[in-house]
PDB file of N, CA and C in Angstrom:
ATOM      1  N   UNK A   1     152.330  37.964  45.961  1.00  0.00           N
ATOM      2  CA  UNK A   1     151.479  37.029  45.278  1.00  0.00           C
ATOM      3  C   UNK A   1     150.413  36.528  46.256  1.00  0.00           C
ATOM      4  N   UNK A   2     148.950  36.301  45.903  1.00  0.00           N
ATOM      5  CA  UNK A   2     147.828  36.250  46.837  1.00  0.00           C
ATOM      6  C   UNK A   2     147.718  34.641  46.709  1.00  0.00           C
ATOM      7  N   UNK A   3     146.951  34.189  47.670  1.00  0.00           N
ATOM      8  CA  UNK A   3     147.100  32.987  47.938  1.00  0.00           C
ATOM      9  C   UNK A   3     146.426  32.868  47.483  1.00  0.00           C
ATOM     10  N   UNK A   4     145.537  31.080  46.832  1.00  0.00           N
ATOM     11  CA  UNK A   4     144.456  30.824  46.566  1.00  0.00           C
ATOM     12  C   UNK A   4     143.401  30.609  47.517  1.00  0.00           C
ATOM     13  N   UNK A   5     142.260  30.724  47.415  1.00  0.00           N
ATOM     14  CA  UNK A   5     141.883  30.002  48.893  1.00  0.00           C
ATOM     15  C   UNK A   5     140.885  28.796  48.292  1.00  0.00           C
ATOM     16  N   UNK A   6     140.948  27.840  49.114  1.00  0.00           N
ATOM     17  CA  UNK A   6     141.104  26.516  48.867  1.00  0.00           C
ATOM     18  C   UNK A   6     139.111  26.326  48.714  1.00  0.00           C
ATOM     19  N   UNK A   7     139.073  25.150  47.816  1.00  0.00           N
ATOM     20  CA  UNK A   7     137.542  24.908  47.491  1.00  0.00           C
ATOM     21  C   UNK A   7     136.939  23.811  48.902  1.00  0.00           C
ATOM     22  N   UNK A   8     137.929  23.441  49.131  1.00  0.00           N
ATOM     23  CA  UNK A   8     137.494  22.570  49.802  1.00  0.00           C
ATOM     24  C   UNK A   8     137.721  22.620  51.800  1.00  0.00           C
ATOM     25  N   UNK A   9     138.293  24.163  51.926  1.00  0.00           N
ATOM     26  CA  UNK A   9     138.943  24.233  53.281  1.00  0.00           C
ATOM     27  C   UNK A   9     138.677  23.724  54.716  1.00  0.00           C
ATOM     28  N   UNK A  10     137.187  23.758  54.708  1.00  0.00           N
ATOM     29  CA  UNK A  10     136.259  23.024  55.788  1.00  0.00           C
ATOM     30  C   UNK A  10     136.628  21.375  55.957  1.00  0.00           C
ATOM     31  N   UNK A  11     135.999  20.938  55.059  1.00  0.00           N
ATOM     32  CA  UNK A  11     135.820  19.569  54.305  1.00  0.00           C
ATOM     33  C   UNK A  11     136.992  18.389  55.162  1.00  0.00           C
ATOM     34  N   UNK A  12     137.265  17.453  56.000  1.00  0.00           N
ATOM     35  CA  UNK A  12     138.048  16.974  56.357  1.00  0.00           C
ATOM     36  C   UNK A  12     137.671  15.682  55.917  1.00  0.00           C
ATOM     37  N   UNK A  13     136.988  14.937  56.106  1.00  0.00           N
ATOM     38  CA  UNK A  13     136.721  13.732  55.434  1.00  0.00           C
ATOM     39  C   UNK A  13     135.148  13.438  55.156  1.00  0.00           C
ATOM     40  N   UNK A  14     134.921  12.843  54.229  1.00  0.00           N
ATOM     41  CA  UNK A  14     133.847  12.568  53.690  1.00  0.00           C
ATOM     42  C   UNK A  14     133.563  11.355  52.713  1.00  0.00           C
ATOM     43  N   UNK A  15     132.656  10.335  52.939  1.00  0.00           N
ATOM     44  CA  UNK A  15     132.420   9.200  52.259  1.00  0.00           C
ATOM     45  C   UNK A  15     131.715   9.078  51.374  1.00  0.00           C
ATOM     46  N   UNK A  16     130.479   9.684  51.996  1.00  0.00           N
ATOM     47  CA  UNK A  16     128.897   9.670  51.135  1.00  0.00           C
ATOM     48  C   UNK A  16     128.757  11.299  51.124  1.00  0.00           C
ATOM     49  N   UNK A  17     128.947  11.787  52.202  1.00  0.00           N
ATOM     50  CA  UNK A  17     128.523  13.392  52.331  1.00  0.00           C
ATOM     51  C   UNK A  17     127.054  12.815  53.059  1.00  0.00           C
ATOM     52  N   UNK A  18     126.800  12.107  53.953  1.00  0.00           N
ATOM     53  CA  UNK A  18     126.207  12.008  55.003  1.00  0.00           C
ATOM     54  C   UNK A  18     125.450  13.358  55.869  1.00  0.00           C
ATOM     55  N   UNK A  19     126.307  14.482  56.120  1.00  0.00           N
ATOM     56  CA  UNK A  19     126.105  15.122  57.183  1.00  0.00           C
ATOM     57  C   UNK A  19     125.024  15.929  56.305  1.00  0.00           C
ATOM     58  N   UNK A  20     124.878  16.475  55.281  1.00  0.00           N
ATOM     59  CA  UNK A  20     124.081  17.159  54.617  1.00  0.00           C
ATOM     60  C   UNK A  20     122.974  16.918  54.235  1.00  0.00           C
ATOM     61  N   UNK A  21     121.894  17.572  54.767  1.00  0.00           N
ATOM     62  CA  UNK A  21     119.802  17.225  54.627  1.00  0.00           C
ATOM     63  C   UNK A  21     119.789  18.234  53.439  1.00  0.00           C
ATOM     64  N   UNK A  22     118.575  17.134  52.895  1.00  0.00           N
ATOM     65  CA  UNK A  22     117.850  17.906  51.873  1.00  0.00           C
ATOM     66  C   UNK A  22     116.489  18.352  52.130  1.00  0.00           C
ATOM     67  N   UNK A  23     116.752  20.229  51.562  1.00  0.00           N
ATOM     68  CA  UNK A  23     115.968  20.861  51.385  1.00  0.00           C
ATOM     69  C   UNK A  23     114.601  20.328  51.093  1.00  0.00           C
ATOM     70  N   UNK A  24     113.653  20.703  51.722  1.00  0.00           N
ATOM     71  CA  UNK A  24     112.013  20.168  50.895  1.00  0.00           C
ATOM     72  C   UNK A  24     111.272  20.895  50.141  1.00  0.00           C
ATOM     73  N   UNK A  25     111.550  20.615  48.750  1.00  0.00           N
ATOM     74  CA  UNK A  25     110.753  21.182  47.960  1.00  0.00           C
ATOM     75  C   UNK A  25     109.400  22.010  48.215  1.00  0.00           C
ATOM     76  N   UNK A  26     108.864  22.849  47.586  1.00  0.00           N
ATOM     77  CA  UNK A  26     107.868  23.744  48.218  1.00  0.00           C
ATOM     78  C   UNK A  26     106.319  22.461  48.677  1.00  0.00           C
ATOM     79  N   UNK A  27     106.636  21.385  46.971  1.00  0.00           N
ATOM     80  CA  UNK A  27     105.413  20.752  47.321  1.00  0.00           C
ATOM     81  C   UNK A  27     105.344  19.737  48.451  1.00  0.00           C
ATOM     82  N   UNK A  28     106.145  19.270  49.229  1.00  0.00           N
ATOM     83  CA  UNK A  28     107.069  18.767  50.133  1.00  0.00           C
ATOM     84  C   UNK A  28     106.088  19.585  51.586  1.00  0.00           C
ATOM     85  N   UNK A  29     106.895  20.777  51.580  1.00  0.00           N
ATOM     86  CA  UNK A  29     106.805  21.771  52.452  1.00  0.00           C
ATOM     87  C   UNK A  29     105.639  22.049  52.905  1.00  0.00           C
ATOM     88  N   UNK A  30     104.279  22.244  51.490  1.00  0.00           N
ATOM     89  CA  UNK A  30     103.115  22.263  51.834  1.00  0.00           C
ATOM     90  C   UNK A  30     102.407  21.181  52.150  1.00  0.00           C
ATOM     91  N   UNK A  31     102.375  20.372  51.822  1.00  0.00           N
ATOM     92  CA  UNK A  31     102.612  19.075  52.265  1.00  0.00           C
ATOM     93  C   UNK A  31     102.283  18.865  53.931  1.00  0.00           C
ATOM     94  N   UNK A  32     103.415  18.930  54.865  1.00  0.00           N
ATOM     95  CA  UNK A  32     103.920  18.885  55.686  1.00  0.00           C
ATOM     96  C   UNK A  32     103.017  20.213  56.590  1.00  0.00           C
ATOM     97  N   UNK A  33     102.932  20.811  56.632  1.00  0.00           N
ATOM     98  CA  UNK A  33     102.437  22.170  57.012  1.00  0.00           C
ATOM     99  C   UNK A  33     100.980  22.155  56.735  1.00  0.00           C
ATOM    100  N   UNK A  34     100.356  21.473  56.347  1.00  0.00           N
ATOM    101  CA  UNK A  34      98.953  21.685  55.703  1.00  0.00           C
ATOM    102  C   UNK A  34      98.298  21.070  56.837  1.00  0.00           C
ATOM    103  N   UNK A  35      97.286  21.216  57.995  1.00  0.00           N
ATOM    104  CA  UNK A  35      96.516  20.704  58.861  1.00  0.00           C
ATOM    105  C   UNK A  35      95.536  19.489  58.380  1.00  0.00           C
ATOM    106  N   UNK A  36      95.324  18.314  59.371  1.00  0.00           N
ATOM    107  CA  UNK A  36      94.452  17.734  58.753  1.00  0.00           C
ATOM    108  C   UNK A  36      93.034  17.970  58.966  1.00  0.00           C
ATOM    109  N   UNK A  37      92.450  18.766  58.780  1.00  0.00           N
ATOM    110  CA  UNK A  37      91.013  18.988  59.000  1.00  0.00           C
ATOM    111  C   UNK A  37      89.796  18.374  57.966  1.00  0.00           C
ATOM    112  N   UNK A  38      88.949  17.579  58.870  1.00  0.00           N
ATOM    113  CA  UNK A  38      88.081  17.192  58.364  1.00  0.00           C
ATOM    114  C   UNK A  38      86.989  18.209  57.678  1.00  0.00           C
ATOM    115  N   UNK A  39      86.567  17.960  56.061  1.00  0.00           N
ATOM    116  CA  UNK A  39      85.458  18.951  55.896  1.00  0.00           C
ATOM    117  C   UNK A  39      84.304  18.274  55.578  1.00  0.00           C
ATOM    118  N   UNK A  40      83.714  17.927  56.631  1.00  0.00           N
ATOM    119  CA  UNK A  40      82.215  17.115  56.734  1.00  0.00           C
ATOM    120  C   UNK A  40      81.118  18.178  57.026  1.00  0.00           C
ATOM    121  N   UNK A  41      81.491  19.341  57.270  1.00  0.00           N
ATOM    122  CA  UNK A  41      80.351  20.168  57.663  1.00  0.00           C
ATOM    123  C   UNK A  41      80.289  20.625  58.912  1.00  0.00           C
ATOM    124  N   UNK A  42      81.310  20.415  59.746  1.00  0.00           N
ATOM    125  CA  UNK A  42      81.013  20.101  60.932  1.00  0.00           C
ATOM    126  C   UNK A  42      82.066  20.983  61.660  1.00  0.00           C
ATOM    127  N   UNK A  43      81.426  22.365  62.543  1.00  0.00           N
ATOM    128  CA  UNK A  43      82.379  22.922  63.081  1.00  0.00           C
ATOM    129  C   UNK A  43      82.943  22.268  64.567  1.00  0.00           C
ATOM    130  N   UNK A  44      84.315  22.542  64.617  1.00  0.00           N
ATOM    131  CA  UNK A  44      84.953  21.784  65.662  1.00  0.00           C
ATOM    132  C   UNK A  44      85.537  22.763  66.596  1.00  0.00           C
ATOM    133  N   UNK A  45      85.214  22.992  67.812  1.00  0.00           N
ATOM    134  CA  UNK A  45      85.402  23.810  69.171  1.00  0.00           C
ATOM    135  C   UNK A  45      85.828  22.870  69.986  1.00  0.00           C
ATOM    136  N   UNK A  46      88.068  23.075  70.303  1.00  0.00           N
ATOM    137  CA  UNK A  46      88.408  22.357  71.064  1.00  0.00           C
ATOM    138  C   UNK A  46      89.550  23.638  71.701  1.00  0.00           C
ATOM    139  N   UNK A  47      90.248  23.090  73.020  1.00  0.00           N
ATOM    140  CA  UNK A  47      91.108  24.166  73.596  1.00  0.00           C
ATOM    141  C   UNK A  47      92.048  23.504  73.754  1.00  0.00           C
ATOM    142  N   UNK A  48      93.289  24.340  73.439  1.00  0.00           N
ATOM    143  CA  UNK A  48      95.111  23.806  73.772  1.00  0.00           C
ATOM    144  C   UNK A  48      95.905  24.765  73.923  1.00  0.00           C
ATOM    145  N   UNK A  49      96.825  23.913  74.666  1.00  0.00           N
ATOM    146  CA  UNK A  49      97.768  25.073  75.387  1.00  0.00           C
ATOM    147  C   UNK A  49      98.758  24.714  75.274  1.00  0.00           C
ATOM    148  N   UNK A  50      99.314  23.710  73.857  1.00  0.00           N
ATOM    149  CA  UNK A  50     100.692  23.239  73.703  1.00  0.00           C
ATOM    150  C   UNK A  50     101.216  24.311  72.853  1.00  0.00           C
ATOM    151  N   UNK A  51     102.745  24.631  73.019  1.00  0.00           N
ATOM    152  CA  UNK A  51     103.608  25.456  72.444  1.00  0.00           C
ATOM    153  C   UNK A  51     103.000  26.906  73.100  1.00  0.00           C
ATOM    154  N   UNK A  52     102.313  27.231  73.907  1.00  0.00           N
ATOM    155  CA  UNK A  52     101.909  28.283  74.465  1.00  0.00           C
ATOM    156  C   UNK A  52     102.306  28.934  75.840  1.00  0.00           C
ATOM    157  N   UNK A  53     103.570  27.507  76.734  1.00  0.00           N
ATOM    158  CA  UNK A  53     103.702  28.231  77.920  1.00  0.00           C
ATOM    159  C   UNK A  53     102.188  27.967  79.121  1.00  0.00           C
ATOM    160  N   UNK A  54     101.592  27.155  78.552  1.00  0.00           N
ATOM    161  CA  UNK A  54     100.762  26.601  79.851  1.00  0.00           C
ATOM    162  C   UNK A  54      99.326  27.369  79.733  1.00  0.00           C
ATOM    163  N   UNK A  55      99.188  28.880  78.596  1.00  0.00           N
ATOM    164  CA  UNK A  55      97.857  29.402  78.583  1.00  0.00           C
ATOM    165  C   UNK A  55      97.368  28.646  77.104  1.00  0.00           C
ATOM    166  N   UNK A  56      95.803  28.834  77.811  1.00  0.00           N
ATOM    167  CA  UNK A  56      94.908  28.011  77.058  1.00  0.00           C
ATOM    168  C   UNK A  56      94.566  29.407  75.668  1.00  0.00           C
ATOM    169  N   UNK A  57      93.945  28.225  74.717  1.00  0.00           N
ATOM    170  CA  UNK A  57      93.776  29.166  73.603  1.00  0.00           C
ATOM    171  C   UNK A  57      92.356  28.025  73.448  1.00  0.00           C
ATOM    172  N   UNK A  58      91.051  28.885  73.049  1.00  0.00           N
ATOM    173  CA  UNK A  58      89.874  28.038  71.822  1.00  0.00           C
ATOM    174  C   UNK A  58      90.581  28.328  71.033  1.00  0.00           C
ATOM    175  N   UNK A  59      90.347  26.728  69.814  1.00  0.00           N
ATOM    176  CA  UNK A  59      90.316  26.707  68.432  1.00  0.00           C
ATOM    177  C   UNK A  59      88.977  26.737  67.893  1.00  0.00           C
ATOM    178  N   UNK A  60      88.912  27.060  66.558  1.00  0.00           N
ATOM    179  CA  UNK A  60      87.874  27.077  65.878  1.00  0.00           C
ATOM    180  C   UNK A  60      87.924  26.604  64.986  1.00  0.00           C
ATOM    181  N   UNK A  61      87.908  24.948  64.400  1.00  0.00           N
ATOM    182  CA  UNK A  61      88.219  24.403  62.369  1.00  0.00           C
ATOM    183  C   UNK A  61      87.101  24.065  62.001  1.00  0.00           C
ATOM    184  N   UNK A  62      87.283  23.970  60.870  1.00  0.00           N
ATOM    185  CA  UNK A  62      86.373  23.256  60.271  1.00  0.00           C
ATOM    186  C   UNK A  62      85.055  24.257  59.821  1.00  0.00           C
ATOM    187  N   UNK A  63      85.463  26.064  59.959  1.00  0.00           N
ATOM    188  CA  UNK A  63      84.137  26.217  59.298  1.00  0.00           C
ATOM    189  C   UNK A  63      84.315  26.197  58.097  1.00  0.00           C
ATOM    190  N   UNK A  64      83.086  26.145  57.454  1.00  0.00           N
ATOM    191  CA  UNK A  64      83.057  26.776  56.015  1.00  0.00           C
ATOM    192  C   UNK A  64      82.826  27.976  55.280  1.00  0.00           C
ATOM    193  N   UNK A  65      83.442  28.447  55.869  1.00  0.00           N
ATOM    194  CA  UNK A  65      83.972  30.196  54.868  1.00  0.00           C
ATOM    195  C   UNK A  65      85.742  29.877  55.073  1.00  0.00           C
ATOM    196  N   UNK A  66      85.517  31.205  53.927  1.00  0.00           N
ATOM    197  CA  UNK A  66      87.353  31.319  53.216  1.00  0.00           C
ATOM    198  C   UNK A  66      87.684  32.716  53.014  1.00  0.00           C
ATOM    199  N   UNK A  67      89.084  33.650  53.574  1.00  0.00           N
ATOM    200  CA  UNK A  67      88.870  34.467  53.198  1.00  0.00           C
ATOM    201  C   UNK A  67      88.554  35.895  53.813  1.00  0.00           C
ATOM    202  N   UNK A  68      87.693  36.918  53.185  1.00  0.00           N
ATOM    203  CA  UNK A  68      87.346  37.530  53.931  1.00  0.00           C
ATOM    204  C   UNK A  68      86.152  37.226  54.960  1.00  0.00           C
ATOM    205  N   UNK A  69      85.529  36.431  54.528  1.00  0.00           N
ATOM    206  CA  UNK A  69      84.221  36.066  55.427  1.00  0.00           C
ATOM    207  C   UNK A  69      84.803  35.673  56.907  1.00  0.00           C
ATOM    208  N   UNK A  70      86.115  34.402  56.219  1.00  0.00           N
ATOM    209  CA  UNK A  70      86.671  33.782  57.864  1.00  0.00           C
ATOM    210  C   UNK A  70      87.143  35.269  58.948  1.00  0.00           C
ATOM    211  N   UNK A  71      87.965  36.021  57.759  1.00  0.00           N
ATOM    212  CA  UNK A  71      88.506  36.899  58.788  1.00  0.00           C
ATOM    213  C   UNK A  71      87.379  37.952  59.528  1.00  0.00           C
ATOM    214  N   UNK A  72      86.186  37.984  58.681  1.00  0.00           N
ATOM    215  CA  UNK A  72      85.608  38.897  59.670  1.00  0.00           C
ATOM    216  C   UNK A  72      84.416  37.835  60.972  1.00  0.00           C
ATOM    217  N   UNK A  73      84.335  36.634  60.512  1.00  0.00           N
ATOM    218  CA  UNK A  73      83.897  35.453  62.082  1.00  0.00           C
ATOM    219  C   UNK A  73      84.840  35.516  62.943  1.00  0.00           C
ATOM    220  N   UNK A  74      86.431  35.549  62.553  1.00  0.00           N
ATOM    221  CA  UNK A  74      87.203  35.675  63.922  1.00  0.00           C
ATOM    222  C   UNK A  74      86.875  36.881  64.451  1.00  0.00           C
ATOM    223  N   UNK A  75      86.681  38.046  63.891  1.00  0.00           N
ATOM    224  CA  UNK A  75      86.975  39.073  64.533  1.00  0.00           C
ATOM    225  C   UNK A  75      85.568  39.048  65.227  1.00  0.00           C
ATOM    226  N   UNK A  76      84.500  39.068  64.535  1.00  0.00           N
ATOM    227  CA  UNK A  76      82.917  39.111  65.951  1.00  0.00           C
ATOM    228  C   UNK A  76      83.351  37.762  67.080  1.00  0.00           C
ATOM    229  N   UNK A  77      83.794  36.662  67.008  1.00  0.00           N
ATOM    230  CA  UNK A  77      84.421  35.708  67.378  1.00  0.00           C
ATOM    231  C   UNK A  77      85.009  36.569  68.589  1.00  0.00           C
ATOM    232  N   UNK A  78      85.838  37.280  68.614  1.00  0.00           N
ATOM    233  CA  UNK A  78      86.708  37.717  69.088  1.00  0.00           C
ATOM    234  C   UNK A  78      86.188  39.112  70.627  1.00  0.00           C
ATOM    235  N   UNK A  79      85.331  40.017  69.250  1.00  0.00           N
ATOM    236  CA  UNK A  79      84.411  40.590  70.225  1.00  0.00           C
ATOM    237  C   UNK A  79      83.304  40.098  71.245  1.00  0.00           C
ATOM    238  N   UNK A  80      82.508  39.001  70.461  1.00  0.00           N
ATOM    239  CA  UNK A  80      82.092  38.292  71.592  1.00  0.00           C
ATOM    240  C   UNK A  80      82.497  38.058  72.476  1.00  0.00           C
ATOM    241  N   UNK A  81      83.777  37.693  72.938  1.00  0.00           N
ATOM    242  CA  UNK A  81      84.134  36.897  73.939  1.00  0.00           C
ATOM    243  C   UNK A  81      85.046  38.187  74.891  1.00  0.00           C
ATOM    244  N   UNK A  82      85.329  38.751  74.204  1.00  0.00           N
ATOM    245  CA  UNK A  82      85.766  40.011  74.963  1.00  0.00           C
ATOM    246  C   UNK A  82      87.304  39.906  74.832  1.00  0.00           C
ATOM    247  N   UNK A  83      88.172  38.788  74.175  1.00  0.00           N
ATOM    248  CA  UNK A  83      89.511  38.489  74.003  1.00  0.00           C
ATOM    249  C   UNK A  83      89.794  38.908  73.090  1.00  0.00           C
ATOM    250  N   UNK A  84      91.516  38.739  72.929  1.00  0.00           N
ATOM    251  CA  UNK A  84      92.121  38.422  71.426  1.00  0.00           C
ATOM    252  C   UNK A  84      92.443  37.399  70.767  1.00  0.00           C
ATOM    253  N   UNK A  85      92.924  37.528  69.653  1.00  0.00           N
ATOM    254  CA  UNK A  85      93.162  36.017  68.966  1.00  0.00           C
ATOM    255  C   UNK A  85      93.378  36.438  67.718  1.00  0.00           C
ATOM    256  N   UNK A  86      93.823  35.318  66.725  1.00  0.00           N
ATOM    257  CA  UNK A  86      94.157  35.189  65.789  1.00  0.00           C
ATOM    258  C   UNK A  86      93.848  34.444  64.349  1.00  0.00           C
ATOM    259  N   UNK A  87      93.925  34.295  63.309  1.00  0.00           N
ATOM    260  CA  UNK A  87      93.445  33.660  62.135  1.00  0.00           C
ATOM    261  C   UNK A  87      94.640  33.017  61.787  1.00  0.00           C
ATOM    262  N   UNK A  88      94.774  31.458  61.792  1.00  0.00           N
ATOM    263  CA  UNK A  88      96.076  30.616  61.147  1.00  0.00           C
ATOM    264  C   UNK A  88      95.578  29.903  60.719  1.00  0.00           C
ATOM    265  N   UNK A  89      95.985  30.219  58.726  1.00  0.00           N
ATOM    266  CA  UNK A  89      95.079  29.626  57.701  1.00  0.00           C
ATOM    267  C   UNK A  89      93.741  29.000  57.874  1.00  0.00           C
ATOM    268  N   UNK A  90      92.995  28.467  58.505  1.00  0.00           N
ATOM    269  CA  UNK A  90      91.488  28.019  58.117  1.00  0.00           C
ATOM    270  C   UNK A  90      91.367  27.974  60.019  1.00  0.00           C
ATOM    271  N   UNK A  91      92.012  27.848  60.625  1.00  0.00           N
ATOM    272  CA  UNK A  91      92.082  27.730  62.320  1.00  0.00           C
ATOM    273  C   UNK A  91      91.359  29.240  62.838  1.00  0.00           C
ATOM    274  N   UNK A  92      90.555  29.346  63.809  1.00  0.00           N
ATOM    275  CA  UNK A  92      90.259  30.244  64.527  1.00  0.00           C
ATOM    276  C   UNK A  92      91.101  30.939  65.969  1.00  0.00           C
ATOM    277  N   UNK A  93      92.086  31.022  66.741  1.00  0.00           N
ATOM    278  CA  UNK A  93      92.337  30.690  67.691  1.00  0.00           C
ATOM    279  C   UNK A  93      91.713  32.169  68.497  1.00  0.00           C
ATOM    280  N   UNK A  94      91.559  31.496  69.767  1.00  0.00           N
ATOM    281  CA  UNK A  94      90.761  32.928  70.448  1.00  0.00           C
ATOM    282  C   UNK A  94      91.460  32.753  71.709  1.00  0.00           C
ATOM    283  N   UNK A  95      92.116  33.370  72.695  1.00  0.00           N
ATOM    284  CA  UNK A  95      93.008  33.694  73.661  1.00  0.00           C
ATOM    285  C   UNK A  95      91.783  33.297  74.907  1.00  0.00           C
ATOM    286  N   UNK A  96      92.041  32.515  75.805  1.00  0.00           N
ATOM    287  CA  UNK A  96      91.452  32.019  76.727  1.00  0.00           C
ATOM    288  C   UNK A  96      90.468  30.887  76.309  1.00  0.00           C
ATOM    289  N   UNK A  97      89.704  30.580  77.140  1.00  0.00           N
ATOM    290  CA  UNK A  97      88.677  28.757  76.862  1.00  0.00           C
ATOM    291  C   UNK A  97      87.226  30.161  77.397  1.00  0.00           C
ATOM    292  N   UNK A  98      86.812  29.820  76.044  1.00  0.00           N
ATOM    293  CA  UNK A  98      85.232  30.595  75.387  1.00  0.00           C
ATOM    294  C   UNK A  98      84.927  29.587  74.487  1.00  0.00           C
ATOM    295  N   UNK A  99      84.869  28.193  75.195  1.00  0.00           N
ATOM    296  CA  UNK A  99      84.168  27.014  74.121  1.00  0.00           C
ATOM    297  C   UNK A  99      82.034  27.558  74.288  1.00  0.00           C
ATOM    298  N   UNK A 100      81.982  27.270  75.376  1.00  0.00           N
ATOM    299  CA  UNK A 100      80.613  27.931  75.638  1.00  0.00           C
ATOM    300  C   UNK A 100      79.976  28.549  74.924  1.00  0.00           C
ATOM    301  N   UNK A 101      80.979  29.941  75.149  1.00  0.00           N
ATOM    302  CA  UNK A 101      80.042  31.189  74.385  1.00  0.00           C
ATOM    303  C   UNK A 101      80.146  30.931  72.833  1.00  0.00           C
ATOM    304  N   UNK A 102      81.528  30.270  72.389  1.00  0.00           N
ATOM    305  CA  UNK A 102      81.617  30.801  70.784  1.00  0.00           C
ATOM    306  C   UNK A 102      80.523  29.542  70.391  1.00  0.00           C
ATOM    307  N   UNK A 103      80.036  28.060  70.806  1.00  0.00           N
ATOM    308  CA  UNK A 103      79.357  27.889  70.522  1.00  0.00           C
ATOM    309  C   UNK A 103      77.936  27.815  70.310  1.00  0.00           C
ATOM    310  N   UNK A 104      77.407  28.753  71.448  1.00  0.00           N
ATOM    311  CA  UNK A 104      76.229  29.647  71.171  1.00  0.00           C
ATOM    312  C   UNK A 104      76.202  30.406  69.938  1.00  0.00           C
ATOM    313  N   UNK A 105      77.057  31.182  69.742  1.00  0.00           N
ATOM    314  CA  UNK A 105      77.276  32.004  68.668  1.00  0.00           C
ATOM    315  C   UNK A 105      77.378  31.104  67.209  1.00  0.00           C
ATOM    316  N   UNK A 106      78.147  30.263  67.231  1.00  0.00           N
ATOM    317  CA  UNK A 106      78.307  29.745  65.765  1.00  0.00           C
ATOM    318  C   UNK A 106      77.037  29.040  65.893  1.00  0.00           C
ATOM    319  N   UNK A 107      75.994  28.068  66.771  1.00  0.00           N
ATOM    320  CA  UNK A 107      74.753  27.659  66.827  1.00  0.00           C
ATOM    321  C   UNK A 107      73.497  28.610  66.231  1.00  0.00           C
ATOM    322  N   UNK A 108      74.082  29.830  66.318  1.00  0.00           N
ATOM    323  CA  UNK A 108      73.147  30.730  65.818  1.00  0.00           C
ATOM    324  C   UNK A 108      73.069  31.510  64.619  1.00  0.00           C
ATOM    325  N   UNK A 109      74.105  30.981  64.301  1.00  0.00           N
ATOM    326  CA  UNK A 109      74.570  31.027  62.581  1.00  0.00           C
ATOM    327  C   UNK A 109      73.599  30.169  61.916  1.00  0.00           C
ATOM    328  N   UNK A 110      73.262  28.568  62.708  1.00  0.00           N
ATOM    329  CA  UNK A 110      72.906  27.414  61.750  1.00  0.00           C
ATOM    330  C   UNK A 110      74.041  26.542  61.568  1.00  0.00           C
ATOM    331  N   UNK A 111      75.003  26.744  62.251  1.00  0.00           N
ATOM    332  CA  UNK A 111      75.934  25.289  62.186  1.00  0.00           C
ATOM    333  C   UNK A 111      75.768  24.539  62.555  1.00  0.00           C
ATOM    334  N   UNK A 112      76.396  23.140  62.267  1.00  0.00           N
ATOM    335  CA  UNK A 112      76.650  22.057  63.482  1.00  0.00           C
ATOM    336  C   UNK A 112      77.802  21.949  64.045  1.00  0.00           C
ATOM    337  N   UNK A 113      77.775  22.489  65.470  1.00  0.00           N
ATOM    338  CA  UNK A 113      78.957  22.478  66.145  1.00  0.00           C
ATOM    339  C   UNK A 113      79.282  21.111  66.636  1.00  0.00           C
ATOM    340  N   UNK A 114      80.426  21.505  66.788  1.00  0.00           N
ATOM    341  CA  UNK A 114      81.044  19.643  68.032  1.00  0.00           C
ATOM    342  C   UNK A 114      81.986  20.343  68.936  1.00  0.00           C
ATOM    343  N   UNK A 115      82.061  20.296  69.914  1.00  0.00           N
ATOM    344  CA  UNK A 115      82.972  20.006  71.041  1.00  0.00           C
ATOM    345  C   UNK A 115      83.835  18.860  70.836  1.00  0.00           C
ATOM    346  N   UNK A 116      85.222  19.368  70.775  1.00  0.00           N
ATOM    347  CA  UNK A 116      86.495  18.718  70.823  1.00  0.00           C
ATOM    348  C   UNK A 116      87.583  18.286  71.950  1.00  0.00           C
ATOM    349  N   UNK A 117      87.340  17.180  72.410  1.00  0.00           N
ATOM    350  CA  UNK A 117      88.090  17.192  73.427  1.00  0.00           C
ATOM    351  C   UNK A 117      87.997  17.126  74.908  1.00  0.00           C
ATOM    352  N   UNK A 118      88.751  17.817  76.063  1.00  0.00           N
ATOM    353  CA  UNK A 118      88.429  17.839  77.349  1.00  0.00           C
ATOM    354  C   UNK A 118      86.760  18.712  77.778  1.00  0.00           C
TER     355      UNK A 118
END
């Protein structure tokens, strides 16, 4: 005869059920995850090197394209400067500090750039 196995076998004491977090709903999630970027018009060229291990990365927010347009500015973005880098959602990031050059370049688009930061 097979044993039952028990619903509750873990479970040793419990009052409220305390130990258990709730999941965040997707709208929650996006929420939380969504950058705060200002959209005044105004492109923003700043450099960071947090969560990276100490190398610097340019950012690029705040332009206005979406899409395929953004993905093909990172990539001349990218050739310009002679690096690599990446597209994270509306963020530019470009592998090394090319605040300089990329803002020559986006200046010659017709933006208004800003320098962010150090």
């Amino acid at each position: 005869m097979k044993a039952r196995p028990r619903s509750n076998s873990t479970l040793v004491y419990s009052s409220d059920g305390g130990g258990r977090k709730k999941q965040p709903s997707n709208k929650e999630a996006g929420k939380q995850s969504a950058p705060s970027v200002p959209k005044d018009g105004v492109v923003r060229i700043g450099r960071e090197t947090k969560g990276r291990k100490g190398k610097g990365v340019t950012v690029v927010t705040g332009v206005p394209l979406q899409g395929a347009q953004l993905e093909a500015l990172a990539k001349e973005l990218k050739t310009s400067c002679g690096a690599g880098g990446t597209l994270r959602g509306d963020v530019i990031e470009i592998q090394g500090d090319h605040r300089d050059r990329i803002v020559e370049v986006l200046q010659q688009k017709g933006w208004t750039v800003k320098r962010v930061g150090g």
